[in-house]
C-alpha atoms as a PDB file:
ATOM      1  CA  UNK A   1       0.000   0.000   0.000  1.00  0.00           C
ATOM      2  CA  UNK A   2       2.919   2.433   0.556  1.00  0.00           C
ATOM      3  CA  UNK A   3       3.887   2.547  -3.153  1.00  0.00           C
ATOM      4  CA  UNK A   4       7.386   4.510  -2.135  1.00  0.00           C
ATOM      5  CA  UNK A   5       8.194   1.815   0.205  1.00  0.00           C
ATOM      6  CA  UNK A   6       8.675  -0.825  -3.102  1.00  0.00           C
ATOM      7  CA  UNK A   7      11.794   0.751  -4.404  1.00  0.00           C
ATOM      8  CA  UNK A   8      13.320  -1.476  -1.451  1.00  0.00           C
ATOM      9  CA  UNK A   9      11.959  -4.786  -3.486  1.00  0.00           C
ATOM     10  CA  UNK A  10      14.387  -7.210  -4.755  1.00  0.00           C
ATOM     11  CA  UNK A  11      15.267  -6.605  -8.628  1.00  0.00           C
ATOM     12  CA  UNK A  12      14.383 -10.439  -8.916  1.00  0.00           C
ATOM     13  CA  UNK A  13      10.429  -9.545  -7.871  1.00  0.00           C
ATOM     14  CA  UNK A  14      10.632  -6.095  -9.671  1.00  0.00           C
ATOM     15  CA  UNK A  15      11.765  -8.324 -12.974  1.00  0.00           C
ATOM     16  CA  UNK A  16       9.115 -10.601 -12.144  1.00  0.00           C
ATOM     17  CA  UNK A  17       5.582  -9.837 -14.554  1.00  0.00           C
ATOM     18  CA  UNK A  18       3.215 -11.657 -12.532  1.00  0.00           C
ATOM     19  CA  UNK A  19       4.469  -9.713  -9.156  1.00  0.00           C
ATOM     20  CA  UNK A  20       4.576  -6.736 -10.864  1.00  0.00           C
ATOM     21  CA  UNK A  21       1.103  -7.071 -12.309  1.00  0.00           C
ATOM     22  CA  UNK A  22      -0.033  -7.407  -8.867  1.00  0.00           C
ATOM     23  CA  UNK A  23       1.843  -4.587  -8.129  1.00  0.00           C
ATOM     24  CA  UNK A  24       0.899  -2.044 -10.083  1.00  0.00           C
ATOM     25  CA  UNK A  25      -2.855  -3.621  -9.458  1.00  0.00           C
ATOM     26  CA  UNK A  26      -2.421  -2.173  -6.147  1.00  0.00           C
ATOM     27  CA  UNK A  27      -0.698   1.080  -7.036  1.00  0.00           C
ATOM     28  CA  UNK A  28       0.439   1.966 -10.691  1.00  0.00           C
ATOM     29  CA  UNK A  29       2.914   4.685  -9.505  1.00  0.00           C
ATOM     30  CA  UNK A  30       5.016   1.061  -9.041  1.00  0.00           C
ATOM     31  CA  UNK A  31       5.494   1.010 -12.696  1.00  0.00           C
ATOM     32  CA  UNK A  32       8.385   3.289 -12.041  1.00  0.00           C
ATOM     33  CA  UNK A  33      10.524   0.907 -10.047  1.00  0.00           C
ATOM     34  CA  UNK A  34       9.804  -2.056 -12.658  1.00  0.00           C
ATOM     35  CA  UNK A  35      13.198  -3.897 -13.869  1.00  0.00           C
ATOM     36  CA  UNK A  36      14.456  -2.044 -17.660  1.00  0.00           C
ATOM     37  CA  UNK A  37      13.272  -5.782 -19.166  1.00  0.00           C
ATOM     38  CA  UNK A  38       9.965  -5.400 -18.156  1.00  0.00           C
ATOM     39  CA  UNK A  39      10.120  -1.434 -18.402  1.00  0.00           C
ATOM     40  CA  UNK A  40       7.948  -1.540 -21.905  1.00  0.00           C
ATOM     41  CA  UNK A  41       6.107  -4.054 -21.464  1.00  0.00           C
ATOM     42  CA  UNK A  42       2.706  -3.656 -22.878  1.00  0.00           C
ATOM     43  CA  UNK A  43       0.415  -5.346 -20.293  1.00  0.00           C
ATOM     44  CA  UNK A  44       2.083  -3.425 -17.559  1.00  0.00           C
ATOM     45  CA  UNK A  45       1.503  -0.282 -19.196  1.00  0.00           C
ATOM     46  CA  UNK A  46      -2.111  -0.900 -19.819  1.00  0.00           C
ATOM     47  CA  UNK A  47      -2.204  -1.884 -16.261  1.00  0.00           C
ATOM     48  CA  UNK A  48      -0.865   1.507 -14.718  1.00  0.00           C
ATOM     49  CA  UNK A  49      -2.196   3.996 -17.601  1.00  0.00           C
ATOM     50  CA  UNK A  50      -5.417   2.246 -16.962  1.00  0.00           C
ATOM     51  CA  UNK A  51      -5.781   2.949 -13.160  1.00  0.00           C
ATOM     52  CA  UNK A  52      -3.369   6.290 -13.390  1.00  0.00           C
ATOM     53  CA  UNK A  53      -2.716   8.924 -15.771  1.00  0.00           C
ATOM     54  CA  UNK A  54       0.352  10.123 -13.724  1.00  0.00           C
ATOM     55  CA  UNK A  55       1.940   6.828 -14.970  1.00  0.00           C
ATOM     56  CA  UNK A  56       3.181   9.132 -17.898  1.00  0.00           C
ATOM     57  CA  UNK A  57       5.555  10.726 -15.529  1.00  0.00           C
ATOM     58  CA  UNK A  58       7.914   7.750 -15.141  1.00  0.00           C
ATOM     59  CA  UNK A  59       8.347   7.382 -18.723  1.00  0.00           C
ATOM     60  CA  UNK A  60      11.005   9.851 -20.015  1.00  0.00           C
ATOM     61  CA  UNK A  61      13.946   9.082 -22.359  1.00  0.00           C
ATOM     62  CA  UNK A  62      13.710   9.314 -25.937  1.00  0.00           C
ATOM     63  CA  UNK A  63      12.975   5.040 -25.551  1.00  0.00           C
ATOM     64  CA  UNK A  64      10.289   5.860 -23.451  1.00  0.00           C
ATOM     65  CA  UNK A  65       8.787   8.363 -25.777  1.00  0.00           C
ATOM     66  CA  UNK A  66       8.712   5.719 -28.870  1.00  0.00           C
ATOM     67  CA  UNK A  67       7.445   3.314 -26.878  1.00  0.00           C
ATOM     68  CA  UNK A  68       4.435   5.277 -25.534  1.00  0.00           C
ATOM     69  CA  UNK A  69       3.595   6.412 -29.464  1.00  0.00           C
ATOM     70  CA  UNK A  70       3.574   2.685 -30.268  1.00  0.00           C
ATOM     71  CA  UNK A  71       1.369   2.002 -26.960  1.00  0.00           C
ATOM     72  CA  UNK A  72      -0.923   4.697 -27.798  1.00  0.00           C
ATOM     73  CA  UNK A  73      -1.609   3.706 -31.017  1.00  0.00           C
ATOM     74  CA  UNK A  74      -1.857  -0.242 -30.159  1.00  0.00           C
ATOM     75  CA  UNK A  75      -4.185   1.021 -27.392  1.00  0.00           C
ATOM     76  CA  UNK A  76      -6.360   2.981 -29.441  1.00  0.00           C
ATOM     77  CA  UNK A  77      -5.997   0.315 -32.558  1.00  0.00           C
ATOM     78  CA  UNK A  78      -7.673  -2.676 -30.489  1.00  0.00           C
ATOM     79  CA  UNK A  79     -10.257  -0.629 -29.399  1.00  0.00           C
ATOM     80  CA  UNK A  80     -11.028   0.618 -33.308  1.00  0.00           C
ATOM     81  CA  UNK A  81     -11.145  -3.171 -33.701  1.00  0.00           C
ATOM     82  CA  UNK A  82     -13.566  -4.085 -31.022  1.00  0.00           C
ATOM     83  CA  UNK A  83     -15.720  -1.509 -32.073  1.00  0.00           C
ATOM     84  CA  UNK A  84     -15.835  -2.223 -35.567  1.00  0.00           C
ATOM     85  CA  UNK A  85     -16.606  -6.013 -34.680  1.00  0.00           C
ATOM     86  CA  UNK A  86     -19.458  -4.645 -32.695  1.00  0.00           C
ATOM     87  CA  UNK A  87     -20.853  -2.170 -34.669  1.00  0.00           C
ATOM     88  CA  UNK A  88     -20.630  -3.584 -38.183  1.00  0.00           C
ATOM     89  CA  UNK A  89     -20.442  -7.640 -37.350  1.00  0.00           C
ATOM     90  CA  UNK A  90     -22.741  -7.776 -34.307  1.00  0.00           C
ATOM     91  CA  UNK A  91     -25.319  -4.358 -35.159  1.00  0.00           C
ATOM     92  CA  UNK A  92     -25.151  -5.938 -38.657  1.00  0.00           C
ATOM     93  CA  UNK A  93     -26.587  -9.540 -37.213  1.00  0.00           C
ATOM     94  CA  UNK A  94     -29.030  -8.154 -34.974  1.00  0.00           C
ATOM     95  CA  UNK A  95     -30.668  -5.805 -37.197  1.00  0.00           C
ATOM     96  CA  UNK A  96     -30.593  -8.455 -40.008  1.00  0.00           C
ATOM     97  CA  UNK A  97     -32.597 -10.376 -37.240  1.00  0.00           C
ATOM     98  CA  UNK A  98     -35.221  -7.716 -36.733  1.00  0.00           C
ATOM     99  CA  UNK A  99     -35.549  -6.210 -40.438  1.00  0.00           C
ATOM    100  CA  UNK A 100     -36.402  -9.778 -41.396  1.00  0.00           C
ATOM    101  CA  UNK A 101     -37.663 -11.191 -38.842  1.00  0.00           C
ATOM    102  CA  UNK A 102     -36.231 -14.420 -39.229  1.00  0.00           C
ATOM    103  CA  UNK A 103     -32.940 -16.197 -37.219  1.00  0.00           C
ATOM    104  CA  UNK A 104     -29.611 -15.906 -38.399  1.00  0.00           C
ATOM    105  CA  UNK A 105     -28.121 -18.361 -40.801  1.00  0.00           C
ATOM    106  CA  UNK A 106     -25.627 -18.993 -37.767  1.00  0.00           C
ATOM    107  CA  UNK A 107     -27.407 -21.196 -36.016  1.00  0.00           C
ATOM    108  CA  UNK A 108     -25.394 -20.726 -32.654  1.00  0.00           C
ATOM    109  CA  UNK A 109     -26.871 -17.276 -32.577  1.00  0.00           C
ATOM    110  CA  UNK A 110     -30.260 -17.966 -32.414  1.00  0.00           C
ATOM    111  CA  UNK A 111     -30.245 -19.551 -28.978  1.00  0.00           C
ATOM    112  CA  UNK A 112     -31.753 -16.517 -27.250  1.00  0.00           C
ATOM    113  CA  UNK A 113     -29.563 -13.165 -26.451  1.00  0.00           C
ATOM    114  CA  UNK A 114     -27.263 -14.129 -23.457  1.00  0.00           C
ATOM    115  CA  UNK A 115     -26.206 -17.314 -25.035  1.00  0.00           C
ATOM    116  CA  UNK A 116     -25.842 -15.445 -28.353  1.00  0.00           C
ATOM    117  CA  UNK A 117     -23.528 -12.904 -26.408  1.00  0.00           C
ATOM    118  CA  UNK A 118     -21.578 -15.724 -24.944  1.00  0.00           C
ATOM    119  CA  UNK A 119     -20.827 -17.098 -28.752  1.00  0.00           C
ATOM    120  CA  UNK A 120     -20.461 -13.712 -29.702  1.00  0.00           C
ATOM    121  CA  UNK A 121     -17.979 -13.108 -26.812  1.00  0.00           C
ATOM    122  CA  UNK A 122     -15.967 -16.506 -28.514  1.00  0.00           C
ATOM    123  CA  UNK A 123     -16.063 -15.011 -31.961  1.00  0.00           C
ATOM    124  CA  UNK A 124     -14.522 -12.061 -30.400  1.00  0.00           C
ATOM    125  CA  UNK A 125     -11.714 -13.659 -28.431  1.00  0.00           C
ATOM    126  CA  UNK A 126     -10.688 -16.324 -31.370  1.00  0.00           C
ATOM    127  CA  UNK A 127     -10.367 -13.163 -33.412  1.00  0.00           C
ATOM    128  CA  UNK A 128      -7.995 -11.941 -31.045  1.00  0.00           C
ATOM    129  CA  UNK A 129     -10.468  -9.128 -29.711  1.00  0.00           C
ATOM    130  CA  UNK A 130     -10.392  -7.668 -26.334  1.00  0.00           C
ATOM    131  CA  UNK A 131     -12.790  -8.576 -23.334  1.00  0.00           C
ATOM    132  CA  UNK A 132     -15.156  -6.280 -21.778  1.00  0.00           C
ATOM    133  CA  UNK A 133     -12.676  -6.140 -19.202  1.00  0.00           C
ATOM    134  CA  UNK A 134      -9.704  -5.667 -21.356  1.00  0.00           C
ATOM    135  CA  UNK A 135     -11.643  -3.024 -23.327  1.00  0.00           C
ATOM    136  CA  UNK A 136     -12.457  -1.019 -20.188  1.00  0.00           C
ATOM    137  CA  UNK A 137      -8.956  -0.955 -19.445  1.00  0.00           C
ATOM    138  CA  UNK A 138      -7.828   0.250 -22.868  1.00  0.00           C
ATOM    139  CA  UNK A 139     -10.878   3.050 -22.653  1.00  0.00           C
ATOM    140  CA  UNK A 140      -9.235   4.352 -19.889  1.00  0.00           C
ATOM    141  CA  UNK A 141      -5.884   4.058 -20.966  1.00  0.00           C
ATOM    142  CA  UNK A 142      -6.517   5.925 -24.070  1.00  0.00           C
ATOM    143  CA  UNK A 143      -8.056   9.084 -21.971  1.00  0.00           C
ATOM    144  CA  UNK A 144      -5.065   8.772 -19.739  1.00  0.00           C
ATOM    145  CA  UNK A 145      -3.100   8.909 -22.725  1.00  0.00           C
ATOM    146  CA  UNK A 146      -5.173  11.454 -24.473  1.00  0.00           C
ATOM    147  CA  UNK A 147      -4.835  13.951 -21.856  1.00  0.00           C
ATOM    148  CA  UNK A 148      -1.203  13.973 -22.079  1.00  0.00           C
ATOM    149  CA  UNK A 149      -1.361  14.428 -25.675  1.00  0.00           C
ATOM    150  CA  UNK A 150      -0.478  10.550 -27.309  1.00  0.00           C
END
């Protein structure tokens, strides 16, 4: 809980992802005492810029700087992909559904709306799309980022 209090952490559990991850879970202002192998590491980042737009601060060399253009714009690319899967795959289904009134030619969609969500959610994740959860991390990543200009 006393994020200042982590610098004294071994460099073995500061190049460690999984403690880190829980690390930064508890406090992202720990992403500054992560180990420089794990310093751009993408699921870290999304971690603290998701829960803290101060995480910016502890990202300044010129490295630093390219990195956080290419995590910007991976940030705000999986989100353009989510939302196109949703709005022009899943809107697309649904209204097909409605305008005709008749079930959709994929059968596994026509099992009532929660278990069509669930496939749907499938669909998603074998194309590589984010989760809800993932998404809502990225959404606030991106305004994090946004606000300091990337």
């Amino acid at each position: 809980e006393n994020w200042s209090e982590f610098e004294n952490a071994s460099a073995r559990l500061r190049s460690n992802k999984e403690f880190m991850l829980k690390a930064i879970g508890a406090d992202a202002r720990v992403i500054s005492d992560v180990e420089d192998e794990l310093r751009h590491d993408y699921d870290l980042a999304l971690l603290a810029f998701s829960q803290d737009r101060r995480a910016l601060h502890f990202f300044s060399s010129e490295e630093d700087f390219e990195f956080m253009v290419s995590f910007a714009s991976t940030v705000r690319r999986k989100i353009a992909e989510y939302d196109t899967f949703t709005k022009v795959v899943v809107y697309n289904i649904v209204d097909r559904q409605k305008k005709r009134n008749a079930s959709c030619t994929l059968s596994l969609l026509n099992q009532g709306p929660e278990t069509a969500r669930c496939h749907l959610d499938m669909i998603s994740s074998y194309l590589g799309l984010p989760s809800e959860a993932e998404l809502a991390m990225l959404c606030k990543a991106s305004a994090n980022l946004l606000y300091w200009g990337f």
